[in-house]
N, C-alpha and C. Protein backbone atom coordinates (compact mmCIF):
# COMPACT_ATOMS: atom_id res chain seq x y z
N UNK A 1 121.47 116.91 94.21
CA UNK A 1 120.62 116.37 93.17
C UNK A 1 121.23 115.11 92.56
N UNK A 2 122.49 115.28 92.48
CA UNK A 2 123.53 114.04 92.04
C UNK A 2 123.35 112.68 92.74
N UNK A 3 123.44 112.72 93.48
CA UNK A 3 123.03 111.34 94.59
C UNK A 3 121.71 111.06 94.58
N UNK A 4 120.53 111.86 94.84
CA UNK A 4 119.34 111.46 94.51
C UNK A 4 119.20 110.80 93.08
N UNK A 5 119.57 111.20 92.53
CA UNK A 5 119.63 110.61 90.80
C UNK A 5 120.08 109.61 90.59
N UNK A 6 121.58 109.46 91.08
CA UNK A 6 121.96 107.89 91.48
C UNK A 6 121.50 107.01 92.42
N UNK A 7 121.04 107.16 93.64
CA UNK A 7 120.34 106.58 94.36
C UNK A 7 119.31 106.15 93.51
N UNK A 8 118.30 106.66 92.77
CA UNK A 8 116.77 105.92 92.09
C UNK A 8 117.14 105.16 91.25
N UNK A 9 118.27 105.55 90.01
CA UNK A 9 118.89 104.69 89.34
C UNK A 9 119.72 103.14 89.96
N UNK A 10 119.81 103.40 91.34
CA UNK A 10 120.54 102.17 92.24
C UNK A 10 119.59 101.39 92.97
N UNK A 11 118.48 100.55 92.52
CA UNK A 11 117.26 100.48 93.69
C UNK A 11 117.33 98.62 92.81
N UNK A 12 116.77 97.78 94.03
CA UNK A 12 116.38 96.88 93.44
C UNK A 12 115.08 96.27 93.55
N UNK A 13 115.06 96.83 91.51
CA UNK A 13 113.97 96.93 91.46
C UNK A 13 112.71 95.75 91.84
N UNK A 14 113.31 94.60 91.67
CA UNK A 14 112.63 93.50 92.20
C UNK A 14 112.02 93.52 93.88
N UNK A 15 112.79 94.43 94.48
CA UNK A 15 112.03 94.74 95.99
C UNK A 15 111.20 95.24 96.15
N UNK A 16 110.94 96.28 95.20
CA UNK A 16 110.05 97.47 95.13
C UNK A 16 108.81 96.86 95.19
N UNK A 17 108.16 97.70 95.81
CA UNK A 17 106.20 97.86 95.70
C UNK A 17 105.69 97.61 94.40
N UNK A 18 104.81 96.65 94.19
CA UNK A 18 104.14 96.71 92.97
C UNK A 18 103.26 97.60 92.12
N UNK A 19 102.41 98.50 93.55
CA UNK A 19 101.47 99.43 93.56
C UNK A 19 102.22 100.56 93.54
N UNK A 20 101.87 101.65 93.18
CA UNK A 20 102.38 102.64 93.45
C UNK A 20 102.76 103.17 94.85
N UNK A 21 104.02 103.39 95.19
CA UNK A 21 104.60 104.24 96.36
C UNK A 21 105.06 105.23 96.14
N UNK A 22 105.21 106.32 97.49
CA UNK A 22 106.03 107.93 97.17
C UNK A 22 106.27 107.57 98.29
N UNK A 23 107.29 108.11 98.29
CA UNK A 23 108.56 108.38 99.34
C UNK A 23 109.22 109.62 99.58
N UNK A 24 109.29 110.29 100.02
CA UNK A 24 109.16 111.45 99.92
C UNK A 24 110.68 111.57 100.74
N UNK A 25 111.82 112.14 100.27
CA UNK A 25 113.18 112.60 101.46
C UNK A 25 113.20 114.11 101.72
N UNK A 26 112.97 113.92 103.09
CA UNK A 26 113.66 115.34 103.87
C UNK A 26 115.06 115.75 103.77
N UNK A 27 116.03 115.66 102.87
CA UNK A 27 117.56 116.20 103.18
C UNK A 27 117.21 117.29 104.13
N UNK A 28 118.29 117.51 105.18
CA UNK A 28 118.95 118.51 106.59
C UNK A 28 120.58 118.62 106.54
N UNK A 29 120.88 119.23 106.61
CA UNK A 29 122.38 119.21 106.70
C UNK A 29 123.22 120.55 105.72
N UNK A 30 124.16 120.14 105.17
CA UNK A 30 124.47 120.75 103.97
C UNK A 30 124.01 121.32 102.61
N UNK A 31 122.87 120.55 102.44
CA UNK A 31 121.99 120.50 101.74
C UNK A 31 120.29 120.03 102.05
N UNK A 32 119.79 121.17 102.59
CA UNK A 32 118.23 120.90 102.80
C UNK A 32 117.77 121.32 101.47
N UNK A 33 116.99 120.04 101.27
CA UNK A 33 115.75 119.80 100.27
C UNK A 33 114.90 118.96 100.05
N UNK A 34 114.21 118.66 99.30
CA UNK A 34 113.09 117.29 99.44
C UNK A 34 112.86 116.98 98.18
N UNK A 35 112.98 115.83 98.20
CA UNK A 35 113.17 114.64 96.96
C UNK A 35 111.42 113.93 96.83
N UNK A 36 111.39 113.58 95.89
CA UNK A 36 109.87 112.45 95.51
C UNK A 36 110.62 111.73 94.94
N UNK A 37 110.54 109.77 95.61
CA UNK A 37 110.91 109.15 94.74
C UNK A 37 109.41 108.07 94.38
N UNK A 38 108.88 108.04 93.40
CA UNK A 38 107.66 107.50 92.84
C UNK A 38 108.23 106.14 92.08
N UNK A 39 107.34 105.26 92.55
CA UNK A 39 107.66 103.85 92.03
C UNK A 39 106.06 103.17 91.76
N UNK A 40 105.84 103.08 90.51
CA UNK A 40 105.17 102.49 90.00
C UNK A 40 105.54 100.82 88.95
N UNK A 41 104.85 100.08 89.08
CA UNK A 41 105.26 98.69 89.05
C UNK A 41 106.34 98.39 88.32
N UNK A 42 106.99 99.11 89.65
CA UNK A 42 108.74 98.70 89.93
C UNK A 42 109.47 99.16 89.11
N UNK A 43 109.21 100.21 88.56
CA UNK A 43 109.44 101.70 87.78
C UNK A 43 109.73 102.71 88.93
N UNK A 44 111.34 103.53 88.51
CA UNK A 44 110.97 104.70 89.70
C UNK A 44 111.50 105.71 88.68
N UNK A 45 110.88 106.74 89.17
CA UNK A 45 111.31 108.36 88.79
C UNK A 45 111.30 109.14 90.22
N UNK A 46 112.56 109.86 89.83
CA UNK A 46 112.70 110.79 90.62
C UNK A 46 111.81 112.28 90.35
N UNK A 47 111.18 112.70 91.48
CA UNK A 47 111.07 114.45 91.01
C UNK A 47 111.58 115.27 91.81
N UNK A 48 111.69 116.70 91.60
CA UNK A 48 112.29 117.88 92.45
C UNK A 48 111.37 118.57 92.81
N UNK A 49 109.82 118.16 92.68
CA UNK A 49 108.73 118.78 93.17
C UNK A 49 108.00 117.93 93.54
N UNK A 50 106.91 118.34 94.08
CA UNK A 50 105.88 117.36 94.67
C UNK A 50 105.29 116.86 93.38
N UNK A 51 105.40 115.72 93.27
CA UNK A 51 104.11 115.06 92.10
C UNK A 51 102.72 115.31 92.69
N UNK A 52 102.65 115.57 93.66
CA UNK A 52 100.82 115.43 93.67
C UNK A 52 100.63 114.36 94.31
N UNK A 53 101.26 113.25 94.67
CA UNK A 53 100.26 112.16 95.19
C UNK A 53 100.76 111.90 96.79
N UNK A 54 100.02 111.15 97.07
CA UNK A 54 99.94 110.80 98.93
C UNK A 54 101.13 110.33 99.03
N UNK A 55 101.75 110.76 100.06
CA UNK A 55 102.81 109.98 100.07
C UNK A 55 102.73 108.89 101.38
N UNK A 56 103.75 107.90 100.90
CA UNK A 56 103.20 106.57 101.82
C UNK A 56 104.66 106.39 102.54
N UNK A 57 106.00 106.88 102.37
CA UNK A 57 106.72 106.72 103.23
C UNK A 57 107.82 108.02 103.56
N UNK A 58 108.59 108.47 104.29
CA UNK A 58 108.99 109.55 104.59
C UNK A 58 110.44 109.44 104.89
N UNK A 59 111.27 109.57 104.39
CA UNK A 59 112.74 109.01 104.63
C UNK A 59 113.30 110.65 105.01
N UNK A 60 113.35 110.95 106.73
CA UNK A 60 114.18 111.96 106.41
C UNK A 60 115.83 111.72 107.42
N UNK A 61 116.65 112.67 106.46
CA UNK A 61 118.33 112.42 106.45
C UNK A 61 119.08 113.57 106.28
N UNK A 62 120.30 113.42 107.51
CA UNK A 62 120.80 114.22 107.15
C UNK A 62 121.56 113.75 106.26
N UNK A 63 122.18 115.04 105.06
CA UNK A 63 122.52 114.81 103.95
C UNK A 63 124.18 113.86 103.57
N UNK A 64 125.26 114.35 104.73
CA UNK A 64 125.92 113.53 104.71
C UNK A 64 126.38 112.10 105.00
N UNK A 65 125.17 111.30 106.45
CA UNK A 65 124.61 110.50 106.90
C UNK A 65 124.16 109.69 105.50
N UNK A 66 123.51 110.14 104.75
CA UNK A 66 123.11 109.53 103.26
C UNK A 66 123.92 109.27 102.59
N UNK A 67 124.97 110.39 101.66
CA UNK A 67 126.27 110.09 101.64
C UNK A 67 127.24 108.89 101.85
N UNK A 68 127.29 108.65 103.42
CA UNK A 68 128.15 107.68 103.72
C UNK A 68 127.51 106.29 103.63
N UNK A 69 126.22 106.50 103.78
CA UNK A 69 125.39 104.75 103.49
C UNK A 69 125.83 104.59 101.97
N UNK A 70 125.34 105.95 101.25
CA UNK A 70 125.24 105.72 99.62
C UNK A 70 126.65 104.63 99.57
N UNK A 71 127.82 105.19 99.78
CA UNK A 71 128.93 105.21 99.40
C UNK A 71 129.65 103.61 100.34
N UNK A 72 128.75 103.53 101.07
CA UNK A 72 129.00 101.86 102.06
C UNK A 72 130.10 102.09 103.34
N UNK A 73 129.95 103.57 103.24
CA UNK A 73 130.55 103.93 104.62
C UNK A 73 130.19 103.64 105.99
N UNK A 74 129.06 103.65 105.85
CA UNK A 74 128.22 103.34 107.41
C UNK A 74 127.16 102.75 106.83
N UNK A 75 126.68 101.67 108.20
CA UNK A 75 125.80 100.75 107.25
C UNK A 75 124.43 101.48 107.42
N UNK A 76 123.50 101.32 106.46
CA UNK A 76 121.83 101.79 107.09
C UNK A 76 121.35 101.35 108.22
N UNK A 77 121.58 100.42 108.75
CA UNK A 77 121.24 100.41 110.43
C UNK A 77 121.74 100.77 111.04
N UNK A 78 123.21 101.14 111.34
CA UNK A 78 123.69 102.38 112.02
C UNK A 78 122.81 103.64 111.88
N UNK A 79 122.44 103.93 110.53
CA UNK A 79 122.29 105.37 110.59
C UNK A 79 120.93 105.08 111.34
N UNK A 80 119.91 104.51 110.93
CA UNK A 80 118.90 104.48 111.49
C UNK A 80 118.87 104.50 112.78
N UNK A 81 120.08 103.26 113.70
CA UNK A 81 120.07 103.47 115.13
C UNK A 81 120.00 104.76 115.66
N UNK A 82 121.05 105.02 115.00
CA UNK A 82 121.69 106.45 115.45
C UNK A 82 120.68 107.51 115.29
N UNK A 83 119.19 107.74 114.49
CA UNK A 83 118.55 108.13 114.27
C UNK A 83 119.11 110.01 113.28
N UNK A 84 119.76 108.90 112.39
CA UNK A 84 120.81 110.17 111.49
C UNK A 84 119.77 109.84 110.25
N UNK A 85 119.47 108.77 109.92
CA UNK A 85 118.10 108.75 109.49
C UNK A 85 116.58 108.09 110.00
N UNK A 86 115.77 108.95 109.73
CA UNK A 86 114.60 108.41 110.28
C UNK A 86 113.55 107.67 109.35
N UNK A 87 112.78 106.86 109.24
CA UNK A 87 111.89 106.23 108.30
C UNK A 87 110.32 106.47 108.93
N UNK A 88 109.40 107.15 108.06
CA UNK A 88 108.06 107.02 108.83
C UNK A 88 107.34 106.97 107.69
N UNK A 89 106.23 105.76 108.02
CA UNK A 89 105.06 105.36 107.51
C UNK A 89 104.52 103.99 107.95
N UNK A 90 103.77 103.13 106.89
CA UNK A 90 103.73 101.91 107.34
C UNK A 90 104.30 100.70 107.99
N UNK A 91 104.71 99.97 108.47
CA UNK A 91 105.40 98.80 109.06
C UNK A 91 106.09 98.59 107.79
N UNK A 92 105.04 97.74 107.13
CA UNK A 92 106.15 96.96 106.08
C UNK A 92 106.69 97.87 105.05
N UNK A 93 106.46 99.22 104.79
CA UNK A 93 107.47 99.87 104.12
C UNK A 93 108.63 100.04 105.02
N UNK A 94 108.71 100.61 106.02
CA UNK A 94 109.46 100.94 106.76
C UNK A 94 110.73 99.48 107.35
N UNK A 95 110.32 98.58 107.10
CA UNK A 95 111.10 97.28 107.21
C UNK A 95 111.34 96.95 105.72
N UNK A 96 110.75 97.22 104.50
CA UNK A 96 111.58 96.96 103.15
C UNK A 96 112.25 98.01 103.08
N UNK A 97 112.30 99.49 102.89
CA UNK A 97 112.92 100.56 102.30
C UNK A 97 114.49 100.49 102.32
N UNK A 98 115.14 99.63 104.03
CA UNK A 98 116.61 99.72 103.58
C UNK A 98 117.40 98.48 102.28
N UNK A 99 116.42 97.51 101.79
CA UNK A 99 116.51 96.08 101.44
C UNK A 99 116.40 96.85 99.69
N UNK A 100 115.76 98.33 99.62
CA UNK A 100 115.90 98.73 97.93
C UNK A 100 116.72 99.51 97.80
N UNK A 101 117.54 99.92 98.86
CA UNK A 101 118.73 100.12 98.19
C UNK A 101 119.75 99.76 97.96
N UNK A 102 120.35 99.86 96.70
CA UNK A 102 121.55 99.06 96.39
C UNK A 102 122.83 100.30 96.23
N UNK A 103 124.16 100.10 96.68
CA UNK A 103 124.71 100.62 97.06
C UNK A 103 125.73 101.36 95.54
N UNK A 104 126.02 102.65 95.74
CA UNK A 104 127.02 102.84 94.87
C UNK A 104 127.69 102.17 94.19
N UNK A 105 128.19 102.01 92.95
CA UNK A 105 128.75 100.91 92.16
C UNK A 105 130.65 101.48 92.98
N UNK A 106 131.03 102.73 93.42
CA UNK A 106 131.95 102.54 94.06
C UNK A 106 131.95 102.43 95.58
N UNK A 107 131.11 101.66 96.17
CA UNK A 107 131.11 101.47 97.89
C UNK A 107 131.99 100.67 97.61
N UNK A 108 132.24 99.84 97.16
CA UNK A 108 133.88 98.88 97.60
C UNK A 108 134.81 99.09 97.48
N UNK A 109 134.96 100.47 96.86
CA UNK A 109 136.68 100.79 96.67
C UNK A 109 136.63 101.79 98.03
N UNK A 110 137.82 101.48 98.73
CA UNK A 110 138.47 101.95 99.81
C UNK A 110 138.73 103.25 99.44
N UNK A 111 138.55 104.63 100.29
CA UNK A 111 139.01 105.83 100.15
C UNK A 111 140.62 106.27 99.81
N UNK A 112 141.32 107.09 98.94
CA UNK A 112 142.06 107.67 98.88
C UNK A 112 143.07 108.04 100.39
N UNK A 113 144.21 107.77 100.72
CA UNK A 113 144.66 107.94 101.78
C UNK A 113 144.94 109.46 102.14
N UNK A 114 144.70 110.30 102.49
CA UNK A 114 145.33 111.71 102.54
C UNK A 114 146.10 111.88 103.76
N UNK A 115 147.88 111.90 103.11
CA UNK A 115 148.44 111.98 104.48
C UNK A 115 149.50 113.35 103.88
């Protein structure tokens, strides 16, 4: 729930859809669940239930795959190559969605060494 929360709070908002979009995430992995992220003119809220409305794009991920983009571990086109995440809906959502997210305020600090 922590990362979804920061993730909506991390979006730029100037990319975003003007009209209303839902986006809907499949988490798989460690954590299966499904996210609504709703963006209305360039406003987003997160929910933990379905809001009710159509959804127009479908981001599903496995959960640590997300993780490591969040965090600037692996880039979003890796994961996408790799099909660790998948994007389905329209063209041009599906070619903006990796361009709104903005990355963890700690993706640039280098990991802790554990030796």
């Amino acid at each position: 729930d922590l990362l979804m929360w920061d993730l909506h709070r991390r979006l730029h908002t100037e990319l975003l859809p003007e009209s209303r979009t839902v986006v809907r995430f499949d988490l798989r992995g460690s954590h299966t669940r499904s996210y609504w992220l709703v963006v209305e003119q360039r406003e987003t809220s997160i929910c933990w239930g379905d809001p009710g409305f159509e959804v127009d794009l479908y981001v599903s991920a496995d959960t640590l795959t997300l993780h490591r983009v969040w965090m600037g571990r692996q880039s979003m086109n890796d994961a996408l190559r790799r099909e660790l995440i998948e994007l389905d809906g329209p063209r041009e959502l599906v070619r903006a969605f990796p361009s709104w997210l903005a990355l963890s305020i700690f993706a640039g600090i280098e990991p802790a060494r554990t030796d």
